[in-house]
C-alpha atoms as a PDB file:
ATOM      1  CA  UNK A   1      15.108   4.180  17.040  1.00  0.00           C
ATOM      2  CA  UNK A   2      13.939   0.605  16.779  1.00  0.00           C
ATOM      3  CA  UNK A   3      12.440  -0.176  13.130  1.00  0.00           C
ATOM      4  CA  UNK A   4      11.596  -4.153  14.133  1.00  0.00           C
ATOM      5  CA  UNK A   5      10.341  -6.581  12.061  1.00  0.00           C
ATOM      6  CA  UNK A   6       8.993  -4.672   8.884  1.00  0.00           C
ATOM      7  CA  UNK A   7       6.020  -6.768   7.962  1.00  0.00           C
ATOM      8  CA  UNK A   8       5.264 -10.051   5.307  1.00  0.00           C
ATOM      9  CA  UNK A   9       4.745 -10.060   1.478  1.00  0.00           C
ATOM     10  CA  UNK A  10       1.149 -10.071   0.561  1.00  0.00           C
ATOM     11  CA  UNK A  11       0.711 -12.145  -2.680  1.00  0.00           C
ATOM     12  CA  UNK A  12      -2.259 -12.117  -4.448  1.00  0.00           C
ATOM     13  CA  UNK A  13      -3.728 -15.219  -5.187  1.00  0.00           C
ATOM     14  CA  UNK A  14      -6.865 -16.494  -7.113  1.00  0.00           C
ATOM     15  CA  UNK A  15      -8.160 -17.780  -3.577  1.00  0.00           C
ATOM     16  CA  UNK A  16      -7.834 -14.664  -1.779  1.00  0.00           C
ATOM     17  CA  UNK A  17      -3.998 -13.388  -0.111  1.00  0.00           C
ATOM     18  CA  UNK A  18      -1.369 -15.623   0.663  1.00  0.00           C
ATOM     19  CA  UNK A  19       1.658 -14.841   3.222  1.00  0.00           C
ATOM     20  CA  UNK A  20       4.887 -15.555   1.476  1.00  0.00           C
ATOM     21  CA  UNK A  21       6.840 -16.903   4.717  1.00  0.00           C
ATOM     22  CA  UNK A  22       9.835 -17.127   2.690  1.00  0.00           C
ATOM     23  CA  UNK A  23       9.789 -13.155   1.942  1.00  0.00           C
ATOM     24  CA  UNK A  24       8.299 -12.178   5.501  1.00  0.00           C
ATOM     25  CA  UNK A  25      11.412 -13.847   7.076  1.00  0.00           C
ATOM     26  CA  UNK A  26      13.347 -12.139   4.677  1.00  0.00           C
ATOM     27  CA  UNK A  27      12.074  -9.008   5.405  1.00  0.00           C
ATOM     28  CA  UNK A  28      12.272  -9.785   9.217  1.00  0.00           C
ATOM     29  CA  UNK A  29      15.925 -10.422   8.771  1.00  0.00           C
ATOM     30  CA  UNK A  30      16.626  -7.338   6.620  1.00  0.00           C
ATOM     31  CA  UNK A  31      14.804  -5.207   9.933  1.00  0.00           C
ATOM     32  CA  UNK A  32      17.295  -6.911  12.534  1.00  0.00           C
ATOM     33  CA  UNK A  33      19.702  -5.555  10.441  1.00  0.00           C
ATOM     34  CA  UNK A  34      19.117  -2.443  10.202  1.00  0.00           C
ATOM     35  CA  UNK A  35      18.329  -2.556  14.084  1.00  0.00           C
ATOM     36  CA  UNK A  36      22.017  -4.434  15.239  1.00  0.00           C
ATOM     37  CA  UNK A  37      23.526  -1.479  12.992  1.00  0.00           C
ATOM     38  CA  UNK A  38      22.018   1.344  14.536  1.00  0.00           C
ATOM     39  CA  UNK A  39      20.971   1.794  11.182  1.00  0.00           C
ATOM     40  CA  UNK A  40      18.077   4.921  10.349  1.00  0.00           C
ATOM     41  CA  UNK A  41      15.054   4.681   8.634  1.00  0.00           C
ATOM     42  CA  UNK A  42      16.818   6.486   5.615  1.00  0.00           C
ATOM     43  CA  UNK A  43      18.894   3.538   5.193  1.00  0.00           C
ATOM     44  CA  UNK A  44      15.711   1.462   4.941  1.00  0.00           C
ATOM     45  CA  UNK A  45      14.235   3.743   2.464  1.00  0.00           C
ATOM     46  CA  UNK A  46      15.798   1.435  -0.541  1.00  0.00           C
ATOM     47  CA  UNK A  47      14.471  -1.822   0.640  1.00  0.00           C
ATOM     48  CA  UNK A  48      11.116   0.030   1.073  1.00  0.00           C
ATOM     49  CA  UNK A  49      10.804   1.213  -1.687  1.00  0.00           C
ATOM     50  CA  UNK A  50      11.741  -1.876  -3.854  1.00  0.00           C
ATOM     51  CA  UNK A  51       9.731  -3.679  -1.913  1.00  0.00           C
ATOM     52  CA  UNK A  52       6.632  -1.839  -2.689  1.00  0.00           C
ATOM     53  CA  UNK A  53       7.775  -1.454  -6.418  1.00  0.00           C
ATOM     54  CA  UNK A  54       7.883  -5.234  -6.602  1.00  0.00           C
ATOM     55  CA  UNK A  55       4.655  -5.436  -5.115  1.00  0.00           C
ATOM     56  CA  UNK A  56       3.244  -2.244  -6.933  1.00  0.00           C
ATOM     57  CA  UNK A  57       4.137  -4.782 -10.391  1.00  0.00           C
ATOM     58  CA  UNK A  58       0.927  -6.089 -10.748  1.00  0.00           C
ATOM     59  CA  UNK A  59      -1.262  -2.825 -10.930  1.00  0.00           C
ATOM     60  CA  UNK A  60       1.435  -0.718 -12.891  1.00  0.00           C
ATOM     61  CA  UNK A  61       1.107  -3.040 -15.324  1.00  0.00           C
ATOM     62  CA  UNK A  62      -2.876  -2.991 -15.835  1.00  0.00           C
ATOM     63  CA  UNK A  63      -2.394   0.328 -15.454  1.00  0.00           C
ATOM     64  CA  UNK A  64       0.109   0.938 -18.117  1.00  0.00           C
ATOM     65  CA  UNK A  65      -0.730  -1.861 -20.394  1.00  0.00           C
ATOM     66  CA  UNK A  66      -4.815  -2.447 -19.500  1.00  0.00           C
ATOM     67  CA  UNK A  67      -5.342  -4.549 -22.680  1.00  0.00           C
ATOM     68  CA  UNK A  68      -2.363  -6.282 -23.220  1.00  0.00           C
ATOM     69  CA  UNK A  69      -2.257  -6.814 -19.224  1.00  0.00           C
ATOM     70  CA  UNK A  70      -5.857  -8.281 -19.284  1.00  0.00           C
ATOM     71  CA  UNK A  71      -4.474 -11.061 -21.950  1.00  0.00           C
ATOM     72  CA  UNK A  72      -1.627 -11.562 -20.846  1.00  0.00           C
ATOM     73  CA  UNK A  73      -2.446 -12.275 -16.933  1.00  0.00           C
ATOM     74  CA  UNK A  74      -4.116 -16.196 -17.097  1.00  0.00           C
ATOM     75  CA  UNK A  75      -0.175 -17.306 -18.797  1.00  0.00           C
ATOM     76  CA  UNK A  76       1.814 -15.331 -15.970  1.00  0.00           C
ATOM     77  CA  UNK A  77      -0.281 -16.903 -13.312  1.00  0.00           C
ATOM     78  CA  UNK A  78      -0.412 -19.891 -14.569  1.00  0.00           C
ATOM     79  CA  UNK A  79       3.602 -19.956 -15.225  1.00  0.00           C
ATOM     80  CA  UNK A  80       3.684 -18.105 -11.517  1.00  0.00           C
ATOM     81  CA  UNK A  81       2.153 -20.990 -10.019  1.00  0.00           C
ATOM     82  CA  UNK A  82       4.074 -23.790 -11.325  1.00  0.00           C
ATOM     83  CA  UNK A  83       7.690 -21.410 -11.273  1.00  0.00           C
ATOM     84  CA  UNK A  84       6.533 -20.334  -7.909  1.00  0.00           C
ATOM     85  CA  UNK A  85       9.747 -21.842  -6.139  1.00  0.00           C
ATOM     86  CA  UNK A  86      11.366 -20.150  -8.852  1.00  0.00           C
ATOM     87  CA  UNK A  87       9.959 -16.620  -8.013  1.00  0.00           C
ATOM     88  CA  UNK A  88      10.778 -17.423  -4.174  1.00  0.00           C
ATOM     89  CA  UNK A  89      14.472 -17.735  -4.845  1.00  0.00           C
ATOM     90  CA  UNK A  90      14.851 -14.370  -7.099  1.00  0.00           C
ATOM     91  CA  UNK A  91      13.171 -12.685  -4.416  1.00  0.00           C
ATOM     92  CA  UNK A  92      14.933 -13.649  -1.637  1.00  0.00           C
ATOM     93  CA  UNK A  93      18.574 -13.110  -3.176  1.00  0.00           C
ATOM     94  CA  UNK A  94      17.491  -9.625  -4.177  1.00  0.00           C
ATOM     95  CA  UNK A  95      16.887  -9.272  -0.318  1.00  0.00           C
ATOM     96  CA  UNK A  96      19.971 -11.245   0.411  1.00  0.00           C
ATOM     97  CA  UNK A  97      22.058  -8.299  -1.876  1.00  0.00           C
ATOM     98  CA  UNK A  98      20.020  -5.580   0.107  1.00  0.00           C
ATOM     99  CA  UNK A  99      21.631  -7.089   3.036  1.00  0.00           C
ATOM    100  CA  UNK A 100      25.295  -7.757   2.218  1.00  0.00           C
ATOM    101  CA  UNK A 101      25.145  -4.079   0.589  1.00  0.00           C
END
Protein backbone atom coordinates (compact mmCIF):
# COMPACT_ATOMS: atom_id res chain seq x y z
CA UNK A 1 0.00 0.00 0.00
CA UNK A 2 1.95 3.11 -0.89
CA UNK A 3 0.31 6.38 0.79
CA UNK A 4 3.22 8.89 -0.86
CA UNK A 5 3.56 12.27 -0.35
CA UNK A 6 0.18 13.44 1.31
CA UNK A 7 -0.21 16.88 -0.14
CA UNK A 8 0.82 20.86 1.07
CA UNK A 9 -0.93 23.21 3.59
CA UNK A 10 -3.22 25.60 1.91
CA UNK A 11 -3.15 28.94 3.87
CA UNK A 12 -5.45 31.44 3.24
CA UNK A 13 -4.21 34.65 2.56
CA UNK A 14 -5.69 38.18 1.83
CA UNK A 15 -4.06 37.80 -1.78
CA UNK A 16 -5.53 34.61 -2.64
CA UNK A 17 -3.77 30.86 -1.26
CA UNK A 18 -0.38 30.52 -0.30
CA UNK A 19 1.66 27.03 -0.16
CA UNK A 20 3.26 26.75 3.20
CA UNK A 21 6.57 24.86 1.94
CA UNK A 22 7.57 24.52 5.41
CA UNK A 23 4.28 22.33 6.29
CA UNK A 24 4.12 20.56 2.73
CA UNK A 25 7.66 19.17 3.45
CA UNK A 26 6.50 18.32 6.67
CA UNK A 27 3.75 16.54 5.56
CA UNK A 28 5.91 14.89 2.77
CA UNK A 29 8.18 13.63 5.45
CA UNK A 30 5.42 12.39 7.79
CA UNK A 31 4.12 10.16 4.30
CA UNK A 32 7.74 8.57 3.84
CA UNK A 33 7.22 7.54 7.11
CA UNK A 34 4.48 5.93 7.17
CA UNK A 35 5.64 4.32 3.74
CA UNK A 36 9.48 2.99 5.13
CA UNK A 37 7.21 1.47 8.07
CA UNK A 38 4.88 -0.42 6.17
CA UNK A 39 2.69 1.64 8.03
CA UNK A 40 -1.54 1.56 7.03
CA UNK A 41 -3.65 4.23 6.30
CA UNK A 42 -5.21 3.74 9.88
CA UNK A 43 -2.05 4.82 11.30
CA UNK A 44 -2.31 7.99 9.22
CA UNK A 45 -5.77 8.61 10.30
CA UNK A 46 -4.36 10.92 13.37
CA UNK A 47 -2.18 13.12 11.33
CA UNK A 48 -5.21 13.44 8.96
CA UNK A 49 -7.33 14.31 10.93
CA UNK A 50 -5.34 17.02 12.90
CA UNK A 51 -4.33 18.22 9.97
CA UNK A 52 -7.68 19.06 8.67
CA UNK A 53 -8.79 20.21 12.25
CA UNK A 54 -5.97 22.74 12.12
CA UNK A 55 -6.99 23.77 8.87
CA UNK A 56 -10.84 23.40 9.59
CA UNK A 57 -9.79 26.46 12.54
CA UNK A 58 -10.68 29.20 10.58
CA UNK A 59 -14.37 28.31 9.56
CA UNK A 60 -15.25 26.56 12.99
CA UNK A 61 -14.63 29.57 14.39
CA UNK A 62 -17.01 31.91 12.16
CA UNK A 63 -19.09 29.27 12.48
CA UNK A 64 -19.22 28.99 16.18
CA UNK A 65 -18.46 32.50 17.08
CA UNK A 66 -19.88 34.55 13.68
CA UNK A 67 -19.82 37.92 15.53
CA UNK A 68 -17.12 37.79 17.74
CA UNK A 69 -15.13 35.92 14.77
CA UNK A 70 -15.99 38.82 12.32
CA UNK A 71 -14.19 41.35 14.98
CA UNK A 72 -11.86 39.59 15.98
CA UNK A 73 -10.25 38.38 12.45
CA UNK A 74 -8.28 41.92 11.13
CA UNK A 75 -5.98 41.49 14.90
CA UNK A 76 -5.30 37.62 14.26
CA UNK A 77 -4.23 38.33 10.76
CA UNK A 78 -2.54 41.04 11.35
CA UNK A 79 -0.58 39.32 14.48
CA UNK A 80 -0.50 36.06 11.92
CA UNK A 81 1.42 37.96 9.54
CA UNK A 82 4.05 39.49 11.53
CA UNK A 83 4.23 35.99 14.08
CA UNK A 84 4.10 34.08 10.89
CA UNK A 85 7.65 32.42 11.55
CA UNK A 86 6.21 31.92 14.79
CA UNK A 87 3.13 29.89 13.55
CA UNK A 88 5.65 27.92 11.14
CA UNK A 89 7.62 26.54 14.05
CA UNK A 90 4.43 25.34 16.28
CA UNK A 91 3.30 23.67 13.31
CA UNK A 92 6.05 21.88 12.30
CA UNK A 93 7.01 20.44 15.90
CA UNK A 94 3.43 19.26 16.24
CA UNK A 95 4.33 17.26 12.98
CA UNK A 96 7.75 16.54 14.29
CA UNK A 97 5.79 14.74 17.64
CA UNK A 98 3.42 12.96 15.05
CA UNK A 99 6.55 11.52 13.78
CA UNK A 100 8.71 10.47 16.74
CA UNK A 101 5.25 9.01 18.19
Amino acid sequence: MSLGFLGGVAVATSAGVAIAWGLAAALGRVGVHLEQSDSGYAHALPFIALTVLVAAIPLLARLLFHRRAESAAPAVRGWVSTHGWLVNIIACAIFIILILA
